[in-house]
N, C-alpha and C. Protein backbone atom coordinates (compact mmCIF):
# COMPACT_ATOMS: atom_id res chain seq x y z
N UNK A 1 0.80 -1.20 0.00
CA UNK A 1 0.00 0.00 0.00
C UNK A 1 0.85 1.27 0.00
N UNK A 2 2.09 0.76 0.35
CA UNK A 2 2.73 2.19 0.28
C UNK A 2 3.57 3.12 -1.43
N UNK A 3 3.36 2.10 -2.26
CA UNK A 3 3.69 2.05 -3.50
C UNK A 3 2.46 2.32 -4.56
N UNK A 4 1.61 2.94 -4.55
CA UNK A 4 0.42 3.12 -5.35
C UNK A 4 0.96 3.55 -6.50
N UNK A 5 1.41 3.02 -7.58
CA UNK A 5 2.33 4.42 -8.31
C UNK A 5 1.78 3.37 -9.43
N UNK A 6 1.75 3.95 -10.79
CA UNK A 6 2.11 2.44 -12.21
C UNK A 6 2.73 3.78 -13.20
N UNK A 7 3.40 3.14 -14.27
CA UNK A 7 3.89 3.64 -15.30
C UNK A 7 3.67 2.80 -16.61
N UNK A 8 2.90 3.39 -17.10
CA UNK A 8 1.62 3.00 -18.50
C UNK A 8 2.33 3.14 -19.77
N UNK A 9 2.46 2.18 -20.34
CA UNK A 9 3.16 2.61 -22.22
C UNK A 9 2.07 2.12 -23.35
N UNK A 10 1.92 2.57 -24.00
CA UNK A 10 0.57 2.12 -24.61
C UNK A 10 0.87 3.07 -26.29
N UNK A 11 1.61 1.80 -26.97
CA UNK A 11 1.92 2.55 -28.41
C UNK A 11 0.77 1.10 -29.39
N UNK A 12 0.37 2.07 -30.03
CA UNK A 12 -0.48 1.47 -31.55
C UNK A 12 0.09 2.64 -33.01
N UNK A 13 -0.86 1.97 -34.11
CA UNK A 13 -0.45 2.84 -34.99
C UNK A 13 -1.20 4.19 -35.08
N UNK A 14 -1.77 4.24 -33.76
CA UNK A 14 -2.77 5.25 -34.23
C UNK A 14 -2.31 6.66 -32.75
N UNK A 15 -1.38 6.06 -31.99
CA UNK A 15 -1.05 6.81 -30.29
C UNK A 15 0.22 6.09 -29.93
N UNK A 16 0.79 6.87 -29.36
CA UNK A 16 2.01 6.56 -28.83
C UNK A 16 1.48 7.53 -27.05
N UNK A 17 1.48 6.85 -26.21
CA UNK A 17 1.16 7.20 -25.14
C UNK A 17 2.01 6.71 -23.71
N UNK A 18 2.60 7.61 -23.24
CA UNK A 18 3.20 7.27 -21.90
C UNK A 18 2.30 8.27 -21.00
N UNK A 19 2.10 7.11 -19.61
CA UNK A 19 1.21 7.62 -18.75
C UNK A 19 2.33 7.31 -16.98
N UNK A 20 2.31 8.11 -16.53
CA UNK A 20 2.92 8.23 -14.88
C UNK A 20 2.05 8.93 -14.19
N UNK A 21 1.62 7.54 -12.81
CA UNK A 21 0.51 7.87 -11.88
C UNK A 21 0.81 7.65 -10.59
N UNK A 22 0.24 8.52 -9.75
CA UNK A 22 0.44 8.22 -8.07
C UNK A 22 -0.83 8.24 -7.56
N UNK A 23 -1.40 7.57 -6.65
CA UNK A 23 -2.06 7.56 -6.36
C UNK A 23 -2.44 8.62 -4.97
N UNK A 24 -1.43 8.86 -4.42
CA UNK A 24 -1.16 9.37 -3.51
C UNK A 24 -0.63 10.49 -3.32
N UNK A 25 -0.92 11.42 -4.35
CA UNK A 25 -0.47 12.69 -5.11
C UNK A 25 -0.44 13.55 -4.12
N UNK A 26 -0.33 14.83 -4.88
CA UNK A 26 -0.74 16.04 -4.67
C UNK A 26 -1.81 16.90 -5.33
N UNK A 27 -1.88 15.95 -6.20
CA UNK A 27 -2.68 17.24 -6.75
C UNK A 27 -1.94 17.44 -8.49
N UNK A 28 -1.17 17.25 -8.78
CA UNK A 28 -0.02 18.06 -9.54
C UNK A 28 -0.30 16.80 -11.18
N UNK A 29 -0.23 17.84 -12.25
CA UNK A 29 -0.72 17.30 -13.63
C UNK A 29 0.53 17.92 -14.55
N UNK A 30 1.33 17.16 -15.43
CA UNK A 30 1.76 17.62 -16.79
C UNK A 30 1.29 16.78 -17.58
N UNK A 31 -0.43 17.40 -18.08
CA UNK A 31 -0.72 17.28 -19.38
C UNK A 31 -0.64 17.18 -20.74
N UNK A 32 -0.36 16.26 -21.41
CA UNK A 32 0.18 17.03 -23.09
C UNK A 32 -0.60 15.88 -23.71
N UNK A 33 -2.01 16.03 -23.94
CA UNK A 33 -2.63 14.76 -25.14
C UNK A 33 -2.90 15.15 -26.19
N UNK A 34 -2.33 16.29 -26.31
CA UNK A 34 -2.73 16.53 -27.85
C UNK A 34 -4.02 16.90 -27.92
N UNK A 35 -5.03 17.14 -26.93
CA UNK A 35 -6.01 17.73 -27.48
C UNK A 35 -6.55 18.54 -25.77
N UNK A 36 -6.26 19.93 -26.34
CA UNK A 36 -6.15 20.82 -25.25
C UNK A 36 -7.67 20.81 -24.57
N UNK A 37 -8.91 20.66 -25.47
CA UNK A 37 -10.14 20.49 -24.56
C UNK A 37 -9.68 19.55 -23.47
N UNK A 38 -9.46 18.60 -23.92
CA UNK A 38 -8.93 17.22 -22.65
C UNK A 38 -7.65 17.46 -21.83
N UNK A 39 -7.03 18.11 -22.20
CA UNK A 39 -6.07 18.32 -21.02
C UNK A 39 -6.54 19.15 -19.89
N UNK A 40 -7.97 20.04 -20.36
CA UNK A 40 -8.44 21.12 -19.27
C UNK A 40 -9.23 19.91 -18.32
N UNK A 41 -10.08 18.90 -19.38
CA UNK A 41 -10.41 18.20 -18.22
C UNK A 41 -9.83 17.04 -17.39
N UNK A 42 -8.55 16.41 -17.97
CA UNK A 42 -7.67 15.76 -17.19
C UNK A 42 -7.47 16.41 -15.96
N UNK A 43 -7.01 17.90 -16.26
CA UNK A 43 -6.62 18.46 -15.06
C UNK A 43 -7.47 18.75 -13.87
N UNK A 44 -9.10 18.13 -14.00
CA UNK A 44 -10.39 17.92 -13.16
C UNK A 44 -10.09 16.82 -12.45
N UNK A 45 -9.67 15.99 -13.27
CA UNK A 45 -9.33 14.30 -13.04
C UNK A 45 -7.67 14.62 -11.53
N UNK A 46 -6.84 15.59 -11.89
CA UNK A 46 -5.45 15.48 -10.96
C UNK A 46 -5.90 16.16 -10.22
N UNK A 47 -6.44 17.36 -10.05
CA UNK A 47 -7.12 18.83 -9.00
C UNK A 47 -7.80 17.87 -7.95
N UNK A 48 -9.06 17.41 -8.52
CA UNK A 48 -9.89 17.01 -7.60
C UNK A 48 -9.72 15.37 -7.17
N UNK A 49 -8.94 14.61 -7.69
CA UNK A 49 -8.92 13.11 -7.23
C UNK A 49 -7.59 13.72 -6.00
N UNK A 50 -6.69 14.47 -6.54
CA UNK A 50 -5.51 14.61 -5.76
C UNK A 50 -4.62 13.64 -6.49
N UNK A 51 -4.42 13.72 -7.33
CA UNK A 51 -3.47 12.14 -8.12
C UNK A 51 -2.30 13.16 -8.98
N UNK A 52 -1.45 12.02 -8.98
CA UNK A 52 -0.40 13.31 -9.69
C UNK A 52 -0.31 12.32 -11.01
N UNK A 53 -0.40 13.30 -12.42
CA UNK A 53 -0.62 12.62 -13.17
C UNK A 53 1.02 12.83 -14.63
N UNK A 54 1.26 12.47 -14.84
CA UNK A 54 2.02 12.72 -15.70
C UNK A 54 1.81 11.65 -17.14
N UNK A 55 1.09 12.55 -18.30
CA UNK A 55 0.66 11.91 -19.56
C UNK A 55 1.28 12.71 -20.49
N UNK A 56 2.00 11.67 -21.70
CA UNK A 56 1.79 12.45 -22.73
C UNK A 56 1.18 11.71 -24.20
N UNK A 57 0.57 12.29 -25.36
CA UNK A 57 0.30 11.33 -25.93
C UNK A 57 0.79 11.92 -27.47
N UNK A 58 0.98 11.48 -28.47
CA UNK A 58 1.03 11.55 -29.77
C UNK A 58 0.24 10.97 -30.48
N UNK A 59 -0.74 11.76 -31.06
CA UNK A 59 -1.50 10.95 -31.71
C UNK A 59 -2.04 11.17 -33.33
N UNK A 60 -2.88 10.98 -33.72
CA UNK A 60 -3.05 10.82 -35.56
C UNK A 60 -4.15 12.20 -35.29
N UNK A 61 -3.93 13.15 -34.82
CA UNK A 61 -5.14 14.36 -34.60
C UNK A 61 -5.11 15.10 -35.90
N UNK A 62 -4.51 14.52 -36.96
CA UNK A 62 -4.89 15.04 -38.48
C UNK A 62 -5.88 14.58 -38.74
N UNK A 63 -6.20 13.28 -38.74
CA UNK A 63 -7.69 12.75 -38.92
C UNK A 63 -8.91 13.13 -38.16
N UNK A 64 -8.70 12.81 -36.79
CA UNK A 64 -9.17 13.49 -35.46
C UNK A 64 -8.62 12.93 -34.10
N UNK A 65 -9.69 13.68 -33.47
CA UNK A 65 -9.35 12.90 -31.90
C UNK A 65 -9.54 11.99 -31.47
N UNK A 66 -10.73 11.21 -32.00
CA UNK A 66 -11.21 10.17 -31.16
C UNK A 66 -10.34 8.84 -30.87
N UNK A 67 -9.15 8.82 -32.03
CA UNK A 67 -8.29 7.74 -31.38
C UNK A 67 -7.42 8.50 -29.85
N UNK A 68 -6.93 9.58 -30.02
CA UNK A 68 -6.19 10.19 -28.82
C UNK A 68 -6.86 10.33 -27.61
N UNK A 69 -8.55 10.74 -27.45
CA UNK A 69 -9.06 10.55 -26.30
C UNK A 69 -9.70 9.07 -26.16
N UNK A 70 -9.97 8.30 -26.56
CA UNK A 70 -10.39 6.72 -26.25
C UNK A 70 -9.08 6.41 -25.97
N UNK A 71 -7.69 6.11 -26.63
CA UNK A 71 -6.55 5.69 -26.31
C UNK A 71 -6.04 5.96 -24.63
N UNK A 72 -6.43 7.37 -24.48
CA UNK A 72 -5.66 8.07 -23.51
C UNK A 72 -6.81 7.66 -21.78
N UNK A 73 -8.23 7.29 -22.28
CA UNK A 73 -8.91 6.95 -21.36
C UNK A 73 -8.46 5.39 -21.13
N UNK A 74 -7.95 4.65 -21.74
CA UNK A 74 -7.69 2.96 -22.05
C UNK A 74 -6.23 3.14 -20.88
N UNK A 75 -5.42 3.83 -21.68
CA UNK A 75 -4.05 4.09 -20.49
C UNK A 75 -3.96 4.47 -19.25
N UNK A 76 -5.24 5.35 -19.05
CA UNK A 76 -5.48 5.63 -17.66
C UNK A 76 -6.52 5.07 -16.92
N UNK A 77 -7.25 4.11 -17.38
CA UNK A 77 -8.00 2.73 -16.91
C UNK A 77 -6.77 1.65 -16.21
N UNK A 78 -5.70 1.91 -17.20
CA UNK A 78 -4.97 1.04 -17.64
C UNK A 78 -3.65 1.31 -15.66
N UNK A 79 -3.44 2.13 -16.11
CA UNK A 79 -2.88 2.52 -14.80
C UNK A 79 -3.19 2.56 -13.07
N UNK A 80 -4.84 3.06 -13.53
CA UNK A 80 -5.74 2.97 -12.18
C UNK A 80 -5.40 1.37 -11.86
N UNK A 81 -5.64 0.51 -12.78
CA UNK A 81 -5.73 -0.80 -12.50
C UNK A 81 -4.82 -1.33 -11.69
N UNK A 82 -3.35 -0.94 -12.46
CA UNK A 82 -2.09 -1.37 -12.03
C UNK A 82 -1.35 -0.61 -10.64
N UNK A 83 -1.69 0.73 -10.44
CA UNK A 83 -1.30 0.96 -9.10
C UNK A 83 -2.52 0.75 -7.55
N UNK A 84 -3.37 0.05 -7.98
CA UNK A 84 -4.37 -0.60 -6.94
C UNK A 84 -3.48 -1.80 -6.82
N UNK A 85 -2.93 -2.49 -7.63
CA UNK A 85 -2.61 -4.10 -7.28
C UNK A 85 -3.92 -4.62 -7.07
N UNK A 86 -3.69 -5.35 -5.83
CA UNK A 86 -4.50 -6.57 -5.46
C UNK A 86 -6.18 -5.80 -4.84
N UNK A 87 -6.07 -4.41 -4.74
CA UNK A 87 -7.01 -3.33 -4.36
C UNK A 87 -7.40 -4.05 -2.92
N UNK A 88 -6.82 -4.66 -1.88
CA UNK A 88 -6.97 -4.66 -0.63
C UNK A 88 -6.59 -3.35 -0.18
N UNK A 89 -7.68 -3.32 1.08
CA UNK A 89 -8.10 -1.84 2.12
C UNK A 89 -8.23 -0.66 1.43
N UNK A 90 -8.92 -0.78 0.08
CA UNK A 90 -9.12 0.44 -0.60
C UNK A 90 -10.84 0.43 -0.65
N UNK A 91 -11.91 1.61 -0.37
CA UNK A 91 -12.80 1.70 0.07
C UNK A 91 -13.36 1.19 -1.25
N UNK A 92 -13.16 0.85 -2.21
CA UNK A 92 -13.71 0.50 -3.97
C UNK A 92 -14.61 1.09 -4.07
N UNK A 93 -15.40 1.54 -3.37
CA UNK A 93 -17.08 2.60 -3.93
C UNK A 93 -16.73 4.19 -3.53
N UNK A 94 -16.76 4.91 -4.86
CA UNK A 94 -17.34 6.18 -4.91
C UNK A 94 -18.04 6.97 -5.40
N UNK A 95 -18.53 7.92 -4.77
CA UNK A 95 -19.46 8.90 -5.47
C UNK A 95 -19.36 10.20 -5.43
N UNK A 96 -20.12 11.00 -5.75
CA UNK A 96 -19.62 12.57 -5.87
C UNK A 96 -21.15 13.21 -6.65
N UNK A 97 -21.72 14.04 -6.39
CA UNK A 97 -21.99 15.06 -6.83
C UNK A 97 -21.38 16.47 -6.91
N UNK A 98 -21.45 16.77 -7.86
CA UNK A 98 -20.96 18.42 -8.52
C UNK A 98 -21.44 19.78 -8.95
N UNK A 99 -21.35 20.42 -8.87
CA UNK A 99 -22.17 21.57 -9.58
C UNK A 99 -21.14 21.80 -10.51
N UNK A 100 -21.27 23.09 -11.45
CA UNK A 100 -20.93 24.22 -12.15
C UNK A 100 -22.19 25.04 -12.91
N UNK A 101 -22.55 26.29 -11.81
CA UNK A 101 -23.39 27.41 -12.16
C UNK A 101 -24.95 25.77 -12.17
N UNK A 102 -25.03 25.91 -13.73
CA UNK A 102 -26.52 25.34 -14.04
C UNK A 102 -26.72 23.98 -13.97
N UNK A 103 -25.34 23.47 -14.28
CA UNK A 103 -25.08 21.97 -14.55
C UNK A 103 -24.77 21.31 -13.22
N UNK A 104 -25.11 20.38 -13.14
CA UNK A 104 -25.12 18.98 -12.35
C UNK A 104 -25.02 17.75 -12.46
N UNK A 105 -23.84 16.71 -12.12
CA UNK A 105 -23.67 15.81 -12.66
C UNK A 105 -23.54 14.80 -11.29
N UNK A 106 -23.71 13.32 -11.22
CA UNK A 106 -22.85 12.51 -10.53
C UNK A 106 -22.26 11.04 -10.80
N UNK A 107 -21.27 11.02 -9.84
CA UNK A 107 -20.54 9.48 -10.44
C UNK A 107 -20.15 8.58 -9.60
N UNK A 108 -20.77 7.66 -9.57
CA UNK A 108 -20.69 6.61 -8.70
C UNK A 108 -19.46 5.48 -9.60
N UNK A 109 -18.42 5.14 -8.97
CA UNK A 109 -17.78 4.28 -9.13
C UNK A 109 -17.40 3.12 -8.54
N UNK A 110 -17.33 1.63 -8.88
CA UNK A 110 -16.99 0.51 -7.62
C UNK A 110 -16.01 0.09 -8.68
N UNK A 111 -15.17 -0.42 -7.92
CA UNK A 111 -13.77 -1.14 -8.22
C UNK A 111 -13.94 -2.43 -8.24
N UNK A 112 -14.68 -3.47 -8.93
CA UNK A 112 -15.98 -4.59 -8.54
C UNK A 112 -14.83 -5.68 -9.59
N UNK A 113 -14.00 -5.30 -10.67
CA UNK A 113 -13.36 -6.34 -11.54
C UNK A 113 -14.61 -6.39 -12.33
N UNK A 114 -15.54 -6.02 -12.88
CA UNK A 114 -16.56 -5.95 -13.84
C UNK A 114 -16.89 -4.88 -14.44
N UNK A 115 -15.91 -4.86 -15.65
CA UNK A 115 -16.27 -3.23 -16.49
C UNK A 115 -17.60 -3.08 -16.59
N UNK A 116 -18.02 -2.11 -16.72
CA UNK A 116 -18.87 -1.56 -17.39
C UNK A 116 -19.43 -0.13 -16.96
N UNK A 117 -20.04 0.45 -18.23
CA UNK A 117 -19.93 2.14 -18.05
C UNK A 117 -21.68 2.09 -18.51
N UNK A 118 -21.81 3.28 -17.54
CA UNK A 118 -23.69 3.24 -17.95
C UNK A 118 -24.07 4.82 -17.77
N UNK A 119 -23.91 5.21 -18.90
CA UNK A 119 -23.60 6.89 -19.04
C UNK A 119 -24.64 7.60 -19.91
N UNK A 120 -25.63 8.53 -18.70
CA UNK A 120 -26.41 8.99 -19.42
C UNK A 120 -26.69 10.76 -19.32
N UNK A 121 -26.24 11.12 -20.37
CA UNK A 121 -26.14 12.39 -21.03
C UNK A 121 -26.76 12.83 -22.01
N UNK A 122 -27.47 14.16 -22.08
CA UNK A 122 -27.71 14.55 -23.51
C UNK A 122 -27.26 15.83 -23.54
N UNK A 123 -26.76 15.51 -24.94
CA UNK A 123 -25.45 17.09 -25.53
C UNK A 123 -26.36 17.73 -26.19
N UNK A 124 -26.72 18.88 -26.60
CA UNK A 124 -27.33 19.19 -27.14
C UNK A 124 -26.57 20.12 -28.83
N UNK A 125 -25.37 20.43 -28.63
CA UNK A 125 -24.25 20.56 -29.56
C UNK A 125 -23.26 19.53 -29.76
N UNK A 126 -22.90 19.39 -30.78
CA UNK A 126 -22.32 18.28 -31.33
C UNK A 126 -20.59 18.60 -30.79
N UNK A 127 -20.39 20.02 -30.68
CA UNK A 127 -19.06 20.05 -30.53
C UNK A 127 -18.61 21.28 -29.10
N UNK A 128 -17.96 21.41 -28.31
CA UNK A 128 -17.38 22.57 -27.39
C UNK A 128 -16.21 22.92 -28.02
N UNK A 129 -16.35 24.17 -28.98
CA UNK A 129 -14.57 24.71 -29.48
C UNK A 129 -14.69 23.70 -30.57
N UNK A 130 -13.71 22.87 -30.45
CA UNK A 130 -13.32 21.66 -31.66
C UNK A 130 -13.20 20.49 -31.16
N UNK A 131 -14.19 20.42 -30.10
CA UNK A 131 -14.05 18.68 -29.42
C UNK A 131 -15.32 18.47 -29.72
N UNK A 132 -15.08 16.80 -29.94
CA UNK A 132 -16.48 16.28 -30.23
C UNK A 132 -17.20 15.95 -29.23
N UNK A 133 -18.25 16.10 -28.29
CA UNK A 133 -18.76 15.80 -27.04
C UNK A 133 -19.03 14.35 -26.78
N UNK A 134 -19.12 13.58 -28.07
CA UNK A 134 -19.40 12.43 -28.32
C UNK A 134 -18.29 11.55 -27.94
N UNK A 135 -16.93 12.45 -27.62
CA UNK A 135 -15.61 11.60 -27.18
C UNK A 135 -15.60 11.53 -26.10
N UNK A 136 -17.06 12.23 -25.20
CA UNK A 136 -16.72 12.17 -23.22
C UNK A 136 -17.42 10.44 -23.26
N UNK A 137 -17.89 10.11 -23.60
CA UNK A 137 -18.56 8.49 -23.35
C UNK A 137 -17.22 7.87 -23.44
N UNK A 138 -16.77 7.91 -24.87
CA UNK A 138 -15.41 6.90 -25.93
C UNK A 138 -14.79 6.90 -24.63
N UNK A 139 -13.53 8.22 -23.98
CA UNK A 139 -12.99 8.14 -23.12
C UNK A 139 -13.41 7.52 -21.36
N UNK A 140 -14.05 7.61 -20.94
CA UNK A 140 -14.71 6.84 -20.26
C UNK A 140 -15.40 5.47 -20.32
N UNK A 141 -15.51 4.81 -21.29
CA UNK A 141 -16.01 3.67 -21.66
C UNK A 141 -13.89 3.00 -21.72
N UNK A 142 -13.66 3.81 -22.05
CA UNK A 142 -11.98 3.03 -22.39
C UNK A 142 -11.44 3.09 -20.85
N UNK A 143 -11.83 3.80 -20.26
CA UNK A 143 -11.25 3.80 -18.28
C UNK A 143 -12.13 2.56 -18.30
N UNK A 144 -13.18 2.71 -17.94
CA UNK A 144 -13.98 1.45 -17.19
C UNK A 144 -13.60 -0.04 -17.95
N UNK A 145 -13.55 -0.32 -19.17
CA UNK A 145 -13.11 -1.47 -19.54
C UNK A 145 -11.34 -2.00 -19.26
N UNK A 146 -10.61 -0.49 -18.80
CA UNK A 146 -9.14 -1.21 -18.59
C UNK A 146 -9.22 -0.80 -16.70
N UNK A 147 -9.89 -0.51 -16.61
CA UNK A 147 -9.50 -0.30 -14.80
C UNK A 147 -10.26 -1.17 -14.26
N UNK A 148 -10.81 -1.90 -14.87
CA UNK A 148 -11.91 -2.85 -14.52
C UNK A 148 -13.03 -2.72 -13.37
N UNK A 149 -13.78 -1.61 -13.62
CA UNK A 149 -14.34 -0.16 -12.73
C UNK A 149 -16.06 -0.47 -13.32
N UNK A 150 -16.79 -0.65 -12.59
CA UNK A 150 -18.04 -0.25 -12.72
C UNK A 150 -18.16 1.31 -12.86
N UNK A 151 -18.87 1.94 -13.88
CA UNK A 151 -19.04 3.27 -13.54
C UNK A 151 -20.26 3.79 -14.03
N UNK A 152 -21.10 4.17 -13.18
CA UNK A 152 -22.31 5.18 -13.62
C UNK A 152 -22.43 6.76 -13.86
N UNK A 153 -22.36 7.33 -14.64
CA UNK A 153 -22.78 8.81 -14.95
C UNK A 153 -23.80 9.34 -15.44
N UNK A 154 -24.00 10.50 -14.23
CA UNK A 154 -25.29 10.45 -14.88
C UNK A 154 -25.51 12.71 -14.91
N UNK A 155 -25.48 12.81 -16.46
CA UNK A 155 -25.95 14.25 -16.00
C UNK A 155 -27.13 14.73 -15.40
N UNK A 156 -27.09 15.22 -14.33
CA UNK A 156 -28.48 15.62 -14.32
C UNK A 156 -29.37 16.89 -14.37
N UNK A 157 -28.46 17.57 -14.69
CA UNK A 157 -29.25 18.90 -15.20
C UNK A 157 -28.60 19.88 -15.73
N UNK A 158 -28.57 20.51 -16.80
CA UNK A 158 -27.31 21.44 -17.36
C UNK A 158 -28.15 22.29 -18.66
N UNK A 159 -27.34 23.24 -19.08
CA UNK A 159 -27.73 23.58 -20.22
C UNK A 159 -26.34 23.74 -21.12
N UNK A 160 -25.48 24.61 -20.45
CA UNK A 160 -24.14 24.47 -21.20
C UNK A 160 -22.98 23.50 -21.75
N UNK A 161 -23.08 22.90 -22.63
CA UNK A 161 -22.24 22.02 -22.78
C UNK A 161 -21.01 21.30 -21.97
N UNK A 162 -20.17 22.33 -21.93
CA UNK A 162 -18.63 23.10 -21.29
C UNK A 162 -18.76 22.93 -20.30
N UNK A 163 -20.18 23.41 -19.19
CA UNK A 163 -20.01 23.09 -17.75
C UNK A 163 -20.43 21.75 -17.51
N UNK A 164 -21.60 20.85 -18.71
CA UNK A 164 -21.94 19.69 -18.15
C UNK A 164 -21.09 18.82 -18.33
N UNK A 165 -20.18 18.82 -19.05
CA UNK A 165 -18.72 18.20 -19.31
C UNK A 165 -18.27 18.20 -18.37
N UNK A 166 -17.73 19.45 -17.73
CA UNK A 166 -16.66 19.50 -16.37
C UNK A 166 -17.59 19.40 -15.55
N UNK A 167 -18.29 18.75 -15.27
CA UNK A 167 -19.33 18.90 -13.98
C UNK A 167 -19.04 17.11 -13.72
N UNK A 168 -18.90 16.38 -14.67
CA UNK A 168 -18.99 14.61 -15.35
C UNK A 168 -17.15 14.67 -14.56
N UNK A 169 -15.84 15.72 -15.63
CA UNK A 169 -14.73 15.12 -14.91
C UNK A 169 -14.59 15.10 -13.27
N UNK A 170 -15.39 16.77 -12.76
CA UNK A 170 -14.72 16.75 -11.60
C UNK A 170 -15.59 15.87 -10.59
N UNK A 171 -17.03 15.59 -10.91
CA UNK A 171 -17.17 14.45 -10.10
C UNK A 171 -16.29 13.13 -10.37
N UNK A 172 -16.24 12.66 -11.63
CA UNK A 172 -15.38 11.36 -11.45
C UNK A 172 -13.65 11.69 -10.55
N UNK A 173 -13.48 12.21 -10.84
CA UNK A 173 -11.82 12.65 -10.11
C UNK A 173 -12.23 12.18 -8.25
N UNK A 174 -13.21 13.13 -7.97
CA UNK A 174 -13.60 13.49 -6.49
C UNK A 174 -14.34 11.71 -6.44
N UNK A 175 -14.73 10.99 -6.80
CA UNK A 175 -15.29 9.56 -6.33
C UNK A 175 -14.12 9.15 -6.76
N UNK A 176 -12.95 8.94 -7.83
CA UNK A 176 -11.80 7.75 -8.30
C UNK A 176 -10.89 8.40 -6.54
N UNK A 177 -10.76 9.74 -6.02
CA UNK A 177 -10.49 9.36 -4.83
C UNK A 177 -11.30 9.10 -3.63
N UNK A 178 -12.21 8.87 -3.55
CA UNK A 178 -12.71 8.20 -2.25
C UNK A 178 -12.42 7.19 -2.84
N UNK A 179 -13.09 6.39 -3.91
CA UNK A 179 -12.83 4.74 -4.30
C UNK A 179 -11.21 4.50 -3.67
N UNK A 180 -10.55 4.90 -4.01
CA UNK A 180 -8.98 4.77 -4.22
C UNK A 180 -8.35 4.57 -2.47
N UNK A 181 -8.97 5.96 -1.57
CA UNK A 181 -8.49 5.40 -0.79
C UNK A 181 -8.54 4.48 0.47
N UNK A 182 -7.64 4.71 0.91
CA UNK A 182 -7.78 2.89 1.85
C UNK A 182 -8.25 3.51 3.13
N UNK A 183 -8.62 2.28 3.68
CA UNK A 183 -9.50 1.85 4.70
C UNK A 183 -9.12 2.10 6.10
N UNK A 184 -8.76 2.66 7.41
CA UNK A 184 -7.58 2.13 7.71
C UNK A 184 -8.21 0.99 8.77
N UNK A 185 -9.69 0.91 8.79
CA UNK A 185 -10.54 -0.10 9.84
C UNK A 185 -10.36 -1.42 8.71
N UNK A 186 -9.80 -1.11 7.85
CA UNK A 186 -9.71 -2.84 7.24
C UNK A 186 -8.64 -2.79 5.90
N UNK A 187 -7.50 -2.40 6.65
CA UNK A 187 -6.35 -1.75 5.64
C UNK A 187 -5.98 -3.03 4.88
N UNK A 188 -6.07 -4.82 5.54
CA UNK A 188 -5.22 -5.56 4.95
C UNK A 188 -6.56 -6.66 3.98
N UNK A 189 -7.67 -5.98 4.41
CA UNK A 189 -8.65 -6.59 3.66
C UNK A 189 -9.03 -6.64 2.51
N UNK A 190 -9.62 -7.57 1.67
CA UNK A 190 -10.24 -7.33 0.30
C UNK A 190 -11.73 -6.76 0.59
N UNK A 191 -12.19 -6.02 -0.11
CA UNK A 191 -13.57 -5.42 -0.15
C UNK A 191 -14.01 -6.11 -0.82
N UNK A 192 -14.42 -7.31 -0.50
CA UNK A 192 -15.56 -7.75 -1.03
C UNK A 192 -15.95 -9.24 -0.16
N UNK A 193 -17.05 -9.59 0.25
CA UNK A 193 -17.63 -10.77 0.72
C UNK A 193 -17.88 -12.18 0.34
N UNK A 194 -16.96 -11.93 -1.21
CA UNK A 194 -16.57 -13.06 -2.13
C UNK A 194 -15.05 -13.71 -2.57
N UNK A 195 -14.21 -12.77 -1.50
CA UNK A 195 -12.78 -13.25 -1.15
C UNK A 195 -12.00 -12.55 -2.49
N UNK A 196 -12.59 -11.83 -3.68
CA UNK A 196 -11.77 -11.89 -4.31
C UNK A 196 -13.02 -10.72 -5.48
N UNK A 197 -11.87 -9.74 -6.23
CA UNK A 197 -12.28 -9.12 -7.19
C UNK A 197 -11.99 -9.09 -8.77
């Protein structure tokens, strides 16, 4: 438990991605994915989980993004996974509600070893700036299938695009740390009543 850390490499022909994670941060982000909408909200993901994140990615953003943000959510599924280990005395369930101004979002996460993402949003613009809104699911569907993370999102009330977006990262950040941290009434335990996740 005192080692929460992983270091993520994750090259295809489509991303070249190195990811460095602590679990036990500060707080502290050097962003570079190549697609600056997502680095504003990564930095929701390091601010509010408290995780220190260090990503960078290269990716085919001549075509578009959607390989660079699905890739970059897969690596950081990918990492959550690997600096939990065996995820003994870590509380595995979190949640969070959020504001920003109109918008309202929340996110319940369990650390259960059973992906799956159940995400319900409606965008009402296709794009914020030059991001496709349609890439906040992609990227999140690619965490929950490599962190092996149950995750529910759910917007629940917004009008602005931009805030119902960041309303989705900074609750997930604020539940990936309660999930994350440990227990200390059952530090050497597995969370779960089935011996195993």
């Amino acid at each position: 438990m005192t080692n929460r850390q992983a270091n993520v490499s994750r090259d295809t022909f489509e991303t070249k991605i190195a990811c460095e994670l602590s679990l036990d941060g500060q707080g502290q982000g050097q962003l570079q994915s190549g697609v600056p909408f997502l680095d504003h909200m990564l930095d929701q993901i390091v601010r509010h989980g408290l995780f220190d994140i260090k990503l960078s990615c290269n990716g085919d953003n001549h075509i578009d993004d959607h390989h660079s943000v699905e890739d970059i959510g897969i690596a950081l599924g990918m990492a959550f996974n690997e600096a939990l280990g065996d995820r003994k005395g870590i509380l595995r369930y979190g949640h969070a509600y959020v504001p920003l101004d109109e918008a309202l979002s929340r996110v319940v996460i369990d650390f259960s070893g059973r992906p799956g993402l159940f995400f319900h949003a409606e965008f009402v613009r296709d794009k914020v700036g030059s991001f496709d809104v349609e890439l906040v699911s992609e990227f999140f569907q690619g965490f929950a299938n490599h962190a092996n993370a149950t995750l529910h999102m759910d917007v629940i009330r917004g009008v602005n695009e931009h805030h119902k977006i960041e309303t989705l990262f900074k609750a997930f950040g604020r539940a990936l740390r309660m999930a994350c941290t440990i227990d200390e009434r059952a530090a050497n335990q597995l969370p779960s009543t089935k011996g195993a996740l």
